[in-house]
Structure formats: C-alpha cells, structure tokens
C-alpha atoms as a PDB file:
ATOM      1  CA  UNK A   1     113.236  89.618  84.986  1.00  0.00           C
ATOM      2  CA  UNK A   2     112.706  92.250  87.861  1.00  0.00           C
ATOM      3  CA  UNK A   3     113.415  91.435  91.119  1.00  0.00           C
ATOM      4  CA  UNK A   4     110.267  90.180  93.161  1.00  0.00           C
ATOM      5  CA  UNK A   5     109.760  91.958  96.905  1.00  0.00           C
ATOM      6  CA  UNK A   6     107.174  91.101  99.418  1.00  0.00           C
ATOM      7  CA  UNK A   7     106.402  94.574 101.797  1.00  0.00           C
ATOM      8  CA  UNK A   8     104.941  94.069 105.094  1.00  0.00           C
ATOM      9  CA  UNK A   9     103.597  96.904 107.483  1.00  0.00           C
ATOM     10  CA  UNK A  10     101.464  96.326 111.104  1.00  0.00           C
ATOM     11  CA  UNK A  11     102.170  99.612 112.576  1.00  0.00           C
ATOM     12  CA  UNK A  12      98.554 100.579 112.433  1.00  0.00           C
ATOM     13  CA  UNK A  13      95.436  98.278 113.302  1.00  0.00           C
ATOM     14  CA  UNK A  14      94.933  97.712 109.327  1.00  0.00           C
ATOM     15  CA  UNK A  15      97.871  95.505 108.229  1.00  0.00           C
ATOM     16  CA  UNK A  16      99.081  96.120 104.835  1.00  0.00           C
ATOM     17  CA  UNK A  17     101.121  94.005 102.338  1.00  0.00           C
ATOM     18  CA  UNK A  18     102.790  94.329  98.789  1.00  0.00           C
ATOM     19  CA  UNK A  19     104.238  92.566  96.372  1.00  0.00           C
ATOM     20  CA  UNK A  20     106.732  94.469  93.896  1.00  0.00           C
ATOM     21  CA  UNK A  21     108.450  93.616  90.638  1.00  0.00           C
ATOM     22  CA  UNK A  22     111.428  96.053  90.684  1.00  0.00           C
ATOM     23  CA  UNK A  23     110.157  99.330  91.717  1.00  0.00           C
ATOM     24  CA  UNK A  24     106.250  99.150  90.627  1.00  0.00           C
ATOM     25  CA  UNK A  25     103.431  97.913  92.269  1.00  0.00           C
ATOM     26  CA  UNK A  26     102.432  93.998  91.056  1.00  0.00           C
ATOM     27  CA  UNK A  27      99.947  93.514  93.744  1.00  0.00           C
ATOM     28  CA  UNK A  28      98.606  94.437  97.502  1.00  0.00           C
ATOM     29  CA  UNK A  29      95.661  94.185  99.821  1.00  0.00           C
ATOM     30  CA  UNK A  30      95.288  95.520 103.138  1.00  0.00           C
ATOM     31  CA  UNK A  31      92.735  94.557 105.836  1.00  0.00           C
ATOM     32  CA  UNK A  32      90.185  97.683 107.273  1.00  0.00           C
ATOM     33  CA  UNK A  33      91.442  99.782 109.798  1.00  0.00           C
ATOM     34  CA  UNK A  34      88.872  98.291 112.764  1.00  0.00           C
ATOM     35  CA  UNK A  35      90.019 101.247 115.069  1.00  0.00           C
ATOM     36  CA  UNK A  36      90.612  98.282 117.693  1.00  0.00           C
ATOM     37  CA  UNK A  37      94.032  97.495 119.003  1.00  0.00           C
ATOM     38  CA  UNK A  38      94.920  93.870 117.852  1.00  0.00           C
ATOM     39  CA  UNK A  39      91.745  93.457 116.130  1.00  0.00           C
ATOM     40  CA  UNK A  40      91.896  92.558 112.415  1.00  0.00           C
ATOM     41  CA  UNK A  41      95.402  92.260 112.695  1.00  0.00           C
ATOM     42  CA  UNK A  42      95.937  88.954 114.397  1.00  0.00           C
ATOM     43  CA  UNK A  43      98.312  85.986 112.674  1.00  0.00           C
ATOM     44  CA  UNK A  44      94.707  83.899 111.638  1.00  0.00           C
ATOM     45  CA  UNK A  45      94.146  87.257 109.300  1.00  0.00           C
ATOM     46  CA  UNK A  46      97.392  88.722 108.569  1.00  0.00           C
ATOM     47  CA  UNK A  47      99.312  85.410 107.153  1.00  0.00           C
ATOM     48  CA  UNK A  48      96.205  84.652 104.730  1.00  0.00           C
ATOM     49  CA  UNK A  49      96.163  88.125 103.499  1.00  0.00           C
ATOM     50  CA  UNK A  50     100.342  87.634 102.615  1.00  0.00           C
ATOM     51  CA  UNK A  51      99.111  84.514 100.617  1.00  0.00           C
ATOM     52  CA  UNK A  52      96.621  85.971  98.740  1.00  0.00           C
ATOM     53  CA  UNK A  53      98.740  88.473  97.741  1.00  0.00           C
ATOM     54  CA  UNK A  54     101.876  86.323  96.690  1.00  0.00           C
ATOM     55  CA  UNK A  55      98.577  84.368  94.636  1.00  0.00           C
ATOM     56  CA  UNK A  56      97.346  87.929  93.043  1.00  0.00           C
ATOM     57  CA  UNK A  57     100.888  88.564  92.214  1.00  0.00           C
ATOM     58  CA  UNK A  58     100.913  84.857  90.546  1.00  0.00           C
ATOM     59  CA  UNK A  59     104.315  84.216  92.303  1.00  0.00           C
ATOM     60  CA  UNK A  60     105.325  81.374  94.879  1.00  0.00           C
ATOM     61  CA  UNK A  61     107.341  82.409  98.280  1.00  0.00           C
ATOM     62  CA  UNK A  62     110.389  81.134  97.399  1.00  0.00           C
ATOM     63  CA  UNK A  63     110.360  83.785  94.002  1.00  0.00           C
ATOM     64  CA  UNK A  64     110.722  86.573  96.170  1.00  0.00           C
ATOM     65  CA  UNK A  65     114.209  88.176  96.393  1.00  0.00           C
ATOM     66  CA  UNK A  66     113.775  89.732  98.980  1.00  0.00           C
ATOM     67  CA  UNK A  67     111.053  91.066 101.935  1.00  0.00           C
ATOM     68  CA  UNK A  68     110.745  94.351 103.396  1.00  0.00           C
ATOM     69  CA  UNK A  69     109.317  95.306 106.810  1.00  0.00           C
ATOM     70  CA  UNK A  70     107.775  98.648 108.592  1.00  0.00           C
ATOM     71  CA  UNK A  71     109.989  98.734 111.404  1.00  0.00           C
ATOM     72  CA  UNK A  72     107.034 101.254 113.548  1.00  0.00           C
ATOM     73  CA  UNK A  73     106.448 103.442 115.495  1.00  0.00           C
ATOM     74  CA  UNK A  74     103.051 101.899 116.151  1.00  0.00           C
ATOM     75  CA  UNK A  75     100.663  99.043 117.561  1.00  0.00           C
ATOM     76  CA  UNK A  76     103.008  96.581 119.970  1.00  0.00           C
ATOM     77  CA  UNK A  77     101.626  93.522 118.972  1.00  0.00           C
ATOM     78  CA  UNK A  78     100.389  94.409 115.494  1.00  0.00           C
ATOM     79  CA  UNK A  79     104.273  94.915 114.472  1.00  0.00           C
ATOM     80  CA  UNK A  80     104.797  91.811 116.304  1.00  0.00           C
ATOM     81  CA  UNK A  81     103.144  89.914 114.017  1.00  0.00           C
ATOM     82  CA  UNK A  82     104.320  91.773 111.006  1.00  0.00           C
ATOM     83  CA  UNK A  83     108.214  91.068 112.201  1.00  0.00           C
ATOM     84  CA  UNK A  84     107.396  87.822 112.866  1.00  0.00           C
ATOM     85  CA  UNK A  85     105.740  86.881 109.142  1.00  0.00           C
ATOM     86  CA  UNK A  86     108.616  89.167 107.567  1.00  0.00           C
ATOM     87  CA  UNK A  87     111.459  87.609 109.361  1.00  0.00           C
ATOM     88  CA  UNK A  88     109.875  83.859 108.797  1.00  0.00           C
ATOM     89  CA  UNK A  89     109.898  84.222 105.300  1.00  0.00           C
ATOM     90  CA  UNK A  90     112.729  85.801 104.525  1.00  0.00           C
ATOM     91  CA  UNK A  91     114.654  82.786 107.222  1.00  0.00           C
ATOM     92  CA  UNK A  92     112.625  80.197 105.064  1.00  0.00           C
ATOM     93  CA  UNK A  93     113.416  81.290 101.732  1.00  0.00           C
ATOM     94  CA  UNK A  94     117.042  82.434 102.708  1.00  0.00           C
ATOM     95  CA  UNK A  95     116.604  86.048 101.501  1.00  0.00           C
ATOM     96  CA  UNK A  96     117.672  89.098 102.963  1.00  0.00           C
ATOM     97  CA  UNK A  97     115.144  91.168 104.723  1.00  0.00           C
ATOM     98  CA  UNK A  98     115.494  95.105 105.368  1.00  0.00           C
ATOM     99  CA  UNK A  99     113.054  97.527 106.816  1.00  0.00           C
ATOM    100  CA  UNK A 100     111.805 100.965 106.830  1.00  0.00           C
ATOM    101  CA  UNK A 101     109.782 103.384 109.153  1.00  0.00           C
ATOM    102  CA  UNK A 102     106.083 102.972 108.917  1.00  0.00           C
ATOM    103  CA  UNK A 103     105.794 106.711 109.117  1.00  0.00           C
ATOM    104  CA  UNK A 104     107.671 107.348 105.923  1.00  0.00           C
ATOM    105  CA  UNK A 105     105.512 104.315 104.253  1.00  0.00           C
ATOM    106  CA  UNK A 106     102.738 107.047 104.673  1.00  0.00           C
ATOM    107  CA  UNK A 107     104.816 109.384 102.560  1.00  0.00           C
ATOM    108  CA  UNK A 108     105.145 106.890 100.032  1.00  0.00           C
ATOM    109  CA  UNK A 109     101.656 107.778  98.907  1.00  0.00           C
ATOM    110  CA  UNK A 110     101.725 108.170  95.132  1.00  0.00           C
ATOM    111  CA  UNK A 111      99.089 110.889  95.200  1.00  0.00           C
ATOM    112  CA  UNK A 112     101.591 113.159  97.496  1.00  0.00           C
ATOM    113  CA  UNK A 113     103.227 115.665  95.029  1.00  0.00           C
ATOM    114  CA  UNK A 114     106.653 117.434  96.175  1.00  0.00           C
ATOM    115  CA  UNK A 115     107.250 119.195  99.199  1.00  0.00           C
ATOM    116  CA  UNK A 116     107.221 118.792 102.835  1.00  0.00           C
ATOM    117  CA  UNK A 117     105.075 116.715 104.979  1.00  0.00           C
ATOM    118  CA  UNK A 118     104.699 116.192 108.692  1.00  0.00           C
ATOM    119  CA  UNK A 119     103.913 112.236 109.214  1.00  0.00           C
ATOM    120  CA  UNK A 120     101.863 111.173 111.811  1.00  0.00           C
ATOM    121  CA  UNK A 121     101.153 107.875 113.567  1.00  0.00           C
ATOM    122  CA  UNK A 122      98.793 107.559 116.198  1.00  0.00           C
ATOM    123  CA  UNK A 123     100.204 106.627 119.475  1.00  0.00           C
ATOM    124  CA  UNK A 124      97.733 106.149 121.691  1.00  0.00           C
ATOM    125  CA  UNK A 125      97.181 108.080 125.178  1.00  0.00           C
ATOM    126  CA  UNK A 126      96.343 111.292 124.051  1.00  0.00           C
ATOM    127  CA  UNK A 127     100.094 111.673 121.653  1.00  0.00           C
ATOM    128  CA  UNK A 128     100.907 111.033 118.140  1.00  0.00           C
ATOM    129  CA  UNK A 129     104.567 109.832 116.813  1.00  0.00           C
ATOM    130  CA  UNK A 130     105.413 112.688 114.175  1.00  0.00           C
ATOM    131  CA  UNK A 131     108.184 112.968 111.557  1.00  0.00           C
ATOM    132  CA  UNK A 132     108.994 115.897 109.092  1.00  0.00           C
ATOM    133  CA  UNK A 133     109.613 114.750 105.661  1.00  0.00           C
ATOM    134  CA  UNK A 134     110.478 115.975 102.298  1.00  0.00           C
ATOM    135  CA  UNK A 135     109.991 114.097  99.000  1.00  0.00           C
ATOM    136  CA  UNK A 136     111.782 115.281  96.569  1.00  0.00           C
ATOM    137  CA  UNK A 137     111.449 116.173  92.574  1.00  0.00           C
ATOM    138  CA  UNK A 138     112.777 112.741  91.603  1.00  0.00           C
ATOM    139  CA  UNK A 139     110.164 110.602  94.107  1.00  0.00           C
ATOM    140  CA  UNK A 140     112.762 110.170  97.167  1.00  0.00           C
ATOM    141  CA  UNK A 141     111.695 110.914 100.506  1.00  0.00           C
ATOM    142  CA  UNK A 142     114.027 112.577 102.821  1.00  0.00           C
ATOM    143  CA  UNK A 143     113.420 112.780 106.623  1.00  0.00           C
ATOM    144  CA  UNK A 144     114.347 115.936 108.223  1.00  0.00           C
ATOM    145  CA  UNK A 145     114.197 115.347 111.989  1.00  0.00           C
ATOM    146  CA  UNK A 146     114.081 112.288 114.186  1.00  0.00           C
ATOM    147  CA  UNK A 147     110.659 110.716 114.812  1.00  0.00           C
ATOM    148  CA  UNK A 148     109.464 111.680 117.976  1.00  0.00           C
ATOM    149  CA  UNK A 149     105.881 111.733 120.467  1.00  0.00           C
ATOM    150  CA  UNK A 150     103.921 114.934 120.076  1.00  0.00           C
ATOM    151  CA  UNK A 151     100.421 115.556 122.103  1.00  0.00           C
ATOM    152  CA  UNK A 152      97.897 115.021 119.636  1.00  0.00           C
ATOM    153  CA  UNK A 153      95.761 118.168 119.741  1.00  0.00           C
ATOM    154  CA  UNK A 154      99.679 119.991 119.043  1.00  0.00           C
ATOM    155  CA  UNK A 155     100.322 118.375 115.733  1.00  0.00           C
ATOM    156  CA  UNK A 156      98.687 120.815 114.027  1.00  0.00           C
ATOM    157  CA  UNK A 157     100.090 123.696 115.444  1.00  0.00           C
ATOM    158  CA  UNK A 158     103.015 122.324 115.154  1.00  0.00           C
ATOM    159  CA  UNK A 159     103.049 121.808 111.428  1.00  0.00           C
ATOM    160  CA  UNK A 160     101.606 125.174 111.465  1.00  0.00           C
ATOM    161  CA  UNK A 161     104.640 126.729 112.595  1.00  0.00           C
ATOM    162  CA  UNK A 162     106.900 124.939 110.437  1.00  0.00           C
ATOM    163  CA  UNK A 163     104.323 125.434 107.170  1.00  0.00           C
ATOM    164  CA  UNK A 164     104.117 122.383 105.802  1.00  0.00           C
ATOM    165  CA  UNK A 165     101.149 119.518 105.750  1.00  0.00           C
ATOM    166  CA  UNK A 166     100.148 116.620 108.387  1.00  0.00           C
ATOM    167  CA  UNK A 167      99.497 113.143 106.679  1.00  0.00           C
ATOM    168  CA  UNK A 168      98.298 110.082 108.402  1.00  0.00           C
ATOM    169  CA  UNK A 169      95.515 108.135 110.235  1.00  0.00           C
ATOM    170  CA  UNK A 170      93.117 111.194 111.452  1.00  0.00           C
ATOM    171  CA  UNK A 171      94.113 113.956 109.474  1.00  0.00           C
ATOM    172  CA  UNK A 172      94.294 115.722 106.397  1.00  0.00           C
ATOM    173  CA  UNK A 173      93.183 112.743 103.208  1.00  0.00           C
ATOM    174  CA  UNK A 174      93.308 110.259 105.924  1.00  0.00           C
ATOM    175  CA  UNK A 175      96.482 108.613 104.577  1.00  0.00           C
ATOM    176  CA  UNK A 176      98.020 105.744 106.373  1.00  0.00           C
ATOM    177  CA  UNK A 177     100.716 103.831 106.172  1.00  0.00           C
ATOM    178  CA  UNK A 178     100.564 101.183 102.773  1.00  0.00           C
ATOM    179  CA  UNK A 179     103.187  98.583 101.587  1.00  0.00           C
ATOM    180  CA  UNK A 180     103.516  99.725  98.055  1.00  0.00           C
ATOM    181  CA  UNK A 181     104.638 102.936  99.611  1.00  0.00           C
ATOM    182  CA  UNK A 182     108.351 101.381  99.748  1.00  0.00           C
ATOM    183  CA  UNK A 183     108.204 101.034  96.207  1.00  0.00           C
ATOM    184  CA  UNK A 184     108.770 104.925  95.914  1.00  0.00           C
ATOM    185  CA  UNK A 185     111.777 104.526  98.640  1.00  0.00           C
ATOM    186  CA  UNK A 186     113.164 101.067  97.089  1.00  0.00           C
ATOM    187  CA  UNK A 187     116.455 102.177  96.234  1.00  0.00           C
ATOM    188  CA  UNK A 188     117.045 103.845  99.570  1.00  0.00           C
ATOM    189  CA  UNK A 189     115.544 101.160 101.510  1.00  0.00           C
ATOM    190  CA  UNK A 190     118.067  98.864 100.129  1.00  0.00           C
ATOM    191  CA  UNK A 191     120.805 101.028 100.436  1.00  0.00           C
ATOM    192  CA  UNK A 192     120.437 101.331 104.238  1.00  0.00           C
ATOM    193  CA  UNK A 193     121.396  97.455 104.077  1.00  0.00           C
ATOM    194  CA  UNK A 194     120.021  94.075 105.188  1.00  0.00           C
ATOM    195  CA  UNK A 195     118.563  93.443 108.945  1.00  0.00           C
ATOM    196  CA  UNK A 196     120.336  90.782 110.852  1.00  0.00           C
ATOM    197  CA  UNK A 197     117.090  88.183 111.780  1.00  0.00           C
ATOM    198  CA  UNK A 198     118.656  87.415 114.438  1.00  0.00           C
ATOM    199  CA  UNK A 199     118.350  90.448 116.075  1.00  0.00           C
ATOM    200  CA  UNK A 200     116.269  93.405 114.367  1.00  0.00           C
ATOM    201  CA  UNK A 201     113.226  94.179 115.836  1.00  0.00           C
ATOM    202  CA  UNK A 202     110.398  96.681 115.169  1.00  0.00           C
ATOM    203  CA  UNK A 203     110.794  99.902 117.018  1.00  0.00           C
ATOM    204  CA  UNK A 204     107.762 100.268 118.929  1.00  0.00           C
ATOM    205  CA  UNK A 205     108.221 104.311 120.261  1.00  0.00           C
ATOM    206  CA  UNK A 206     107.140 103.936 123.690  1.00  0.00           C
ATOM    207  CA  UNK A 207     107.587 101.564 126.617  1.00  0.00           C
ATOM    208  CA  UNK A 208     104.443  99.057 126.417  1.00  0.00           C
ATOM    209  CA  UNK A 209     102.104 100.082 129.280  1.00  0.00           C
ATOM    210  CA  UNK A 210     102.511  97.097 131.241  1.00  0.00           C
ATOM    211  CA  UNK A 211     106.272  97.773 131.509  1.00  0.00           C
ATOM    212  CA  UNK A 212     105.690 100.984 132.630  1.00  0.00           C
ATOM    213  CA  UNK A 213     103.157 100.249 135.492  1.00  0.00           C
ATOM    214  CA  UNK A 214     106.504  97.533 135.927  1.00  0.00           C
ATOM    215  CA  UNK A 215     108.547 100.102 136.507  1.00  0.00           C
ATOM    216  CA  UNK A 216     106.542 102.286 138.617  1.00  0.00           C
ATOM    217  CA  UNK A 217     105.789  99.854 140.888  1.00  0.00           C
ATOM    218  CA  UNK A 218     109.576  98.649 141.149  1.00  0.00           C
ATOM    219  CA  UNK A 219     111.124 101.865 141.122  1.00  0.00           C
ATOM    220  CA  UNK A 220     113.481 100.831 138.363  1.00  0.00           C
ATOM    221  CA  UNK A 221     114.325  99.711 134.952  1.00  0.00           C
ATOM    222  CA  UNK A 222     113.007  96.248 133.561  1.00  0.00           C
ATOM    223  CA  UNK A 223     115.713  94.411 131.882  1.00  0.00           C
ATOM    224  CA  UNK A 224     115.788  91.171 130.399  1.00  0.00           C
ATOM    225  CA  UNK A 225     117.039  89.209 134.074  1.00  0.00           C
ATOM    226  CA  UNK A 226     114.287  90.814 136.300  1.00  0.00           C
END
C-alpha cells in the first residue's frame, strides 16, 4: 500500500490542503482566496477543511505516514495556523513532518511544462517575495537563486531580463500556491529530511510590522528577553 501524506500550505490568504497516496493526488480542497489578511484562513475554517479532506481521501489521521508543511514566505498568521495544524498532527500521530517553500508549491502546478519560472508571493507593502526556478524534464523543480523581496511593479522587468515567466497570485494564469503541488517535489521534499517539532518554524520573509515599529521606536533589535 502507498504511503499516505497530508500537505498543508497558509502562505497565502486561501489555505490549501492535500492528501497523497505515494506521489499522486488522492484528494484536496482549498478555501477562496478572500484577498483579506487572516480572513478565511482562521483555525474555525482551516482545521475543518483538513478533516474533510482526510474524509474525501476515506483515511483516518492516524493512517497518514507522514505530513508536509509550506514553510512561507507569506501571511504571518496564516502560516501560523498552518504550522500549528501540521506540527499537531504529526506530534499526535507520532509521524515525521518535513516542509517545503510555498513559493516552489506554486511551481508544482501540473499544467507548468519545462523550463524556467520566476515564483512570486505577494508580500504586502508595495514588494513581492520572488524565486527563480527550473523544473526539469523528469518533473523536479530546481531553485536557482535564494528567495528574496522584489518591489512589485519590478517583477516583471525583472523576469524580463532574465527571459523566463512570472507565476503566482497576480500574474500570468494566476497560479498560487496548492498542496498537491508537493506531490511533484515528494522525493526531494523527503530527501531534505524531517523538521524537528520542537523547533521548525515557518519562515515568514520579513519582520512582522509591529516588530518593526518595535524597533524603530527602541532603536534596537527585539529579542526574545526584551
């Protein structure tokens, strides 16, 4: 019997979730993108929509092997919530959880054919987190740069200049990142080994507004004993 996984993603405002039997899809549903930071994203409609899936899939919790998580860029609390489900079950069930950048879960897209691809997440304030990809002949995706903050109204220049095609929320088909997209990355996902619960956390791109108006204010750092 293939192995069971449960895929997670909150990076964007429309949380996503999968369940796959070895590398295909055996069921997902994803809430509407509301546009609206935190809305339609909460725990009261993210944890439901994980149910319903595991019940579309016709599995129980404890059948899954193991449970994969977008690690971000992208909404603070959003991937909050998504950690938090992720990490819960996989603690509960005693299975080892891993993750993967919700940028390259847009590349997982099984309409994308071959080539390269600029990723893009939006970030808020006016800038977009942006990663160059390239998925390969056999269905891997390789990421050619380190994810980094670009102004918005430069991503397409800059994808321009390097020739290949933007992909994500706001451009191009519209593509965002989707939970079954890991199922095109599975092998590397798991290669990249387990997260330790204890301490993984999503990677969130920027310093949440708050802390910077923090830090402003203070004229230094804010760490953990402030």
């Amino acid at each position: 019997m293939s192995v069971l996984s449960l895929v997670v993603d909150g990076s964007t405002y429309a949380g996503t979730v999968a369940v796959l039997r070895g590398s295909g899809v055996e069921a997902e549903i994803s809430l509407p993108d509301s546009g609206i930071p935190s809305r339609g994203q909460r725990g009261e409609d993210f944890m439901p929509m994980v149910a319903a899936c595991l019940d579309e899939a016709n599995i129980k919790v404890n059948d899954l092997a193991r449970v994969i998580c977008g690690s971000g860029p992208g909404s603070f609390t959003s991937l909050r919530i998504a950690a938090s489900i992720a990490k819960g079950i996989a603690a509960g069930v005693g299975c080892p959880m891993f993750s993967i950048s919700s940028l390259l879960l847009i590349s997982g897209a099984a309409s994308l054919q071959p080539g390269r691809y600029l990723c893009v997440l939006p970030a808020m304030r006016g800038e977009s987190f942006v990663v160059q990809v390239e998925i390969g002949e056999a269905g891997g995706v390789t990421t050619l740069d380190n994810e980094r903050l670009l102004s918005t109204a430069d991503v397409e220049t800059a994808a321009s200049a390097i020739g290949v095609s933007v992909i994500g929320p706001g451009f191009g088909d519209g593509l965002r990142p989707m939970a079954r997209g890991a199922a095109r990355m599975l092998d590397q996902i798991i290669a990249t080994g387990e997260c330790d619960l204890n301490h993984w956390e999503p990677t969130y791109g920027r310093l949440a507004e708050a802390q910077v108006k923090w830090e402003a204010q203070h004229g230094r750092p804010l760490t953990a004993d402030a």
